[in-house]
C-alpha atoms as a PDB file:
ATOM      1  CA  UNK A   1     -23.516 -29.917  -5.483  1.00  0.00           C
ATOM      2  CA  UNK A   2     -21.273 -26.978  -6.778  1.00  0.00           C
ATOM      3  CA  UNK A   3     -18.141 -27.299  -9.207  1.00  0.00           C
ATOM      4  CA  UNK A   4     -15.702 -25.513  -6.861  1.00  0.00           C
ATOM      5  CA  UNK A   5     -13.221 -25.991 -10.395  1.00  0.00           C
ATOM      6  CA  UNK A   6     -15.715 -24.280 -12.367  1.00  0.00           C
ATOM      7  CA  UNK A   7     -15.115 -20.840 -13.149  1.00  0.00           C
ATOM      8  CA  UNK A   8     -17.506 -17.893 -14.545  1.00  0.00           C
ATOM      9  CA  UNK A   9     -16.176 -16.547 -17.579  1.00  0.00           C
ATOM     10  CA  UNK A  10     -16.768 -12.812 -17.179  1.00  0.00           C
ATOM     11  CA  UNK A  11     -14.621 -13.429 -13.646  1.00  0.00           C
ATOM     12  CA  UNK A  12     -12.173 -14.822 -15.586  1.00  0.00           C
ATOM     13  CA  UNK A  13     -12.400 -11.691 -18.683  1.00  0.00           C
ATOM     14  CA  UNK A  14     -12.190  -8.932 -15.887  1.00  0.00           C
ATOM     15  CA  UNK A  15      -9.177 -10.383 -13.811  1.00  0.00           C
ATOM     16  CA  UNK A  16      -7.701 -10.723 -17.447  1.00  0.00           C
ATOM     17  CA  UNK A  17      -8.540  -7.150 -18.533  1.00  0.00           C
ATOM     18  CA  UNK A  18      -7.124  -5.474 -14.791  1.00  0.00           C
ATOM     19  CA  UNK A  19      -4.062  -7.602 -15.432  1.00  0.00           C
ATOM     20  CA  UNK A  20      -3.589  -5.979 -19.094  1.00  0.00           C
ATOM     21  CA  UNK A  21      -4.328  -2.613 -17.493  1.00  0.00           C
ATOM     22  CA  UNK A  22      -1.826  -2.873 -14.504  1.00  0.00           C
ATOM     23  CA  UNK A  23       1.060  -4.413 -16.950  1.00  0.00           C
ATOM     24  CA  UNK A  24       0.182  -1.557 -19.416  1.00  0.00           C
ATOM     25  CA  UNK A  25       0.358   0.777 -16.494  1.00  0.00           C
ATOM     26  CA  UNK A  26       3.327  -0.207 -15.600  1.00  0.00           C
ATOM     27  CA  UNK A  27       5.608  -0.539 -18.131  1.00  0.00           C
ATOM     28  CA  UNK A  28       3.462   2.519 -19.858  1.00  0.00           C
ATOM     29  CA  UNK A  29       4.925   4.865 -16.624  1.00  0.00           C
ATOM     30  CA  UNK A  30       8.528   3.214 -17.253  1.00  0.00           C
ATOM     31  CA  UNK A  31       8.480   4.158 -20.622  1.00  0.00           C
ATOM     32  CA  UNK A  32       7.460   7.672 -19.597  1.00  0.00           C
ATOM     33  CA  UNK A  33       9.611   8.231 -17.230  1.00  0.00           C
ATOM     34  CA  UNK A  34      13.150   6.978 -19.502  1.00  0.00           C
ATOM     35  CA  UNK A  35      11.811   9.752 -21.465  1.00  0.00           C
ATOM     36  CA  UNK A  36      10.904  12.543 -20.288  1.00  0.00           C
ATOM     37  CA  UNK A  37      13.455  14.686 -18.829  1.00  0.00           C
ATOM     38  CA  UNK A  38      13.219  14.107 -15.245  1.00  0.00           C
ATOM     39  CA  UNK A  39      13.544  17.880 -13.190  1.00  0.00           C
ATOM     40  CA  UNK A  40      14.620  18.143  -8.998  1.00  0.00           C
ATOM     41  CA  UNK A  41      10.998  19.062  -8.765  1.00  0.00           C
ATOM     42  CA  UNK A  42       9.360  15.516 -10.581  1.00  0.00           C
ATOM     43  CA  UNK A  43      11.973  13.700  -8.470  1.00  0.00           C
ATOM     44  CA  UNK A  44      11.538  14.999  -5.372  1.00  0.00           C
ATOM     45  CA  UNK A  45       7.653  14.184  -5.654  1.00  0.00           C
ATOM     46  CA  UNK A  46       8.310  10.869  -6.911  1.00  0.00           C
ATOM     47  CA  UNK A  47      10.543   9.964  -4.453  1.00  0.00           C
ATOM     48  CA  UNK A  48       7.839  10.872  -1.632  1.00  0.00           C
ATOM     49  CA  UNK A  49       5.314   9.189  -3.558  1.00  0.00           C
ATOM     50  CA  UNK A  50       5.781   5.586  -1.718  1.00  0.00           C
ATOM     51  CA  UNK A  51       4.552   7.176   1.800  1.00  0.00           C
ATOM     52  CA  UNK A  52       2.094   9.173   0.646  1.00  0.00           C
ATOM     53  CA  UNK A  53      -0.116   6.408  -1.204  1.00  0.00           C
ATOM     54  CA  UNK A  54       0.891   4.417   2.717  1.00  0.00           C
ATOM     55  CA  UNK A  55      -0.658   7.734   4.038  1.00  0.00           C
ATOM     56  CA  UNK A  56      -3.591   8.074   1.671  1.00  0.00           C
ATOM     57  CA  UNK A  57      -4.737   3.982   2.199  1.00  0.00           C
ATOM     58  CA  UNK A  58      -4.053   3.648   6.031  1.00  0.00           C
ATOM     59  CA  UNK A  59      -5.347   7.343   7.235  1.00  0.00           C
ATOM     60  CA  UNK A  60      -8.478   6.724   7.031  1.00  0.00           C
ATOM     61  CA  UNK A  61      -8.298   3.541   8.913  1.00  0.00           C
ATOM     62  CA  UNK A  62      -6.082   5.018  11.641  1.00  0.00           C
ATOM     63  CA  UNK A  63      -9.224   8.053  11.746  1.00  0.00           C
ATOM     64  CA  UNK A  64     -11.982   5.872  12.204  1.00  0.00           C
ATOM     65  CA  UNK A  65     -10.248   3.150  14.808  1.00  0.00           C
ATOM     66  CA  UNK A  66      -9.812   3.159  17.991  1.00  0.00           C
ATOM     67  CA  UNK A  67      -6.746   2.417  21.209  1.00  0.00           C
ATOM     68  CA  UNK A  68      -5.646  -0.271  19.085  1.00  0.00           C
ATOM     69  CA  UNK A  69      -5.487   1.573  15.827  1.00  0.00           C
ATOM     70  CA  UNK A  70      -3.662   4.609  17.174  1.00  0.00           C
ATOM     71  CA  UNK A  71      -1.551   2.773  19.594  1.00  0.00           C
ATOM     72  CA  UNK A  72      -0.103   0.892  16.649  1.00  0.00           C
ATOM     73  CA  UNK A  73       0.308   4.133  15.004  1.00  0.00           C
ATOM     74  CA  UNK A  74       2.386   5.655  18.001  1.00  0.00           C
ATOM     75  CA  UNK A  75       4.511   2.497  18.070  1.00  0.00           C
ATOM     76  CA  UNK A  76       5.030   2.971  14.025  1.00  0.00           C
ATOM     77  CA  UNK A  77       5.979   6.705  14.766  1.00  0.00           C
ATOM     78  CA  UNK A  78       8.309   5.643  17.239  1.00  0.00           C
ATOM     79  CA  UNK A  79      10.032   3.205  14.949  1.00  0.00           C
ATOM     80  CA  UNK A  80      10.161   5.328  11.782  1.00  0.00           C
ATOM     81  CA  UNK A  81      11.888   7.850  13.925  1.00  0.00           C
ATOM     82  CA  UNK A  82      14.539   5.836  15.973  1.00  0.00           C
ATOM     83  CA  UNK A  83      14.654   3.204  12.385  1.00  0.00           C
ATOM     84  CA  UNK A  84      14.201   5.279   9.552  1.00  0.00           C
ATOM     85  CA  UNK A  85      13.104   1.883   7.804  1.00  0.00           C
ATOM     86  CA  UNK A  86       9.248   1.954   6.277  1.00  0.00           C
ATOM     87  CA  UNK A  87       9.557  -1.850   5.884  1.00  0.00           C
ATOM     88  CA  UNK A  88      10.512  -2.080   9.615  1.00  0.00           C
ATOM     89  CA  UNK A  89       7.934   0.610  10.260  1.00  0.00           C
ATOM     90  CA  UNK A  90       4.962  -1.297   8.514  1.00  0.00           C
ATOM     91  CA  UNK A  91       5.726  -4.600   9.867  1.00  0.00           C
ATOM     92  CA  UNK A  92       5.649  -3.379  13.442  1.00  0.00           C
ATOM     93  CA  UNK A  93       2.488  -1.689  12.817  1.00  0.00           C
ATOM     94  CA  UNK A  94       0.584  -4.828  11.699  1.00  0.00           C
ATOM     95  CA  UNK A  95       1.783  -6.820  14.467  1.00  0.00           C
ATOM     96  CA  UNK A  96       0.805  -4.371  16.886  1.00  0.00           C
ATOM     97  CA  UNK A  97      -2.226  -3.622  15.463  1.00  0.00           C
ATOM     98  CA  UNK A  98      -3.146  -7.291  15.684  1.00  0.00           C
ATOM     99  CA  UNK A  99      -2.101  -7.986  18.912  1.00  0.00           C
ATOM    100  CA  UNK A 100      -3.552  -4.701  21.104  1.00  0.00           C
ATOM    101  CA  UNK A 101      -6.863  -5.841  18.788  1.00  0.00           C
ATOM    102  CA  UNK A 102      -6.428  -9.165  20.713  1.00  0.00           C
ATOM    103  CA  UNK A 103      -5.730  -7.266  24.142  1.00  0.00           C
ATOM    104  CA  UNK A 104      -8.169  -4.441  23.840  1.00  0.00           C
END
């Protein structure tokens, strides 16, 4: 019988070490950013930045699926443009998505 409880140490030593590398990430960038002198240029990229890393994670999904996939993708289109909410947007992508995978 396996100790479900039990836990492998290097398991434990790499989520440890991602966590130190996200929080150093993080407040690393924060740091950066408070000072550096920020140009219309930088903030016009960083404030585009949020959809493009959606774009970059969920594009290839949306190229290799099928009715479902780009069905949910018209009805996100559809929502950004009448909306102009990304929350909104995302949500009613992953319930479609889900639900024509059902019907389809």
């Amino acid at each position: 019988m396996v100790d479900v409880l039990s836990l492998d140490p290097l398991v434990v030593g790499v989520i440890l070490a991602m966590t130190v590398v996200t929080v150093v990430a993080k407040v690393g960038g924060t740091w950066l950013v408070r000072h550096v002198e920020v140009s219309e240029r930088l903030q016009a990229g960083l404030d585009v930045l949020p959809g493009a890393i959606v774009i970059a994670v969920l594009g290839p999904e949306l190229a290799a699926g099928g009715p479902a996939e780009w069905g949910a993708a018209a009805l996100v289109l559809a929502v950004m443009w009448r909306t102009e909410s990304i929350i909104l947007a995302l949500v009613t992508g992953v319930v479609a998505v889900v639900s024509l995978r059902t019907l389809l």
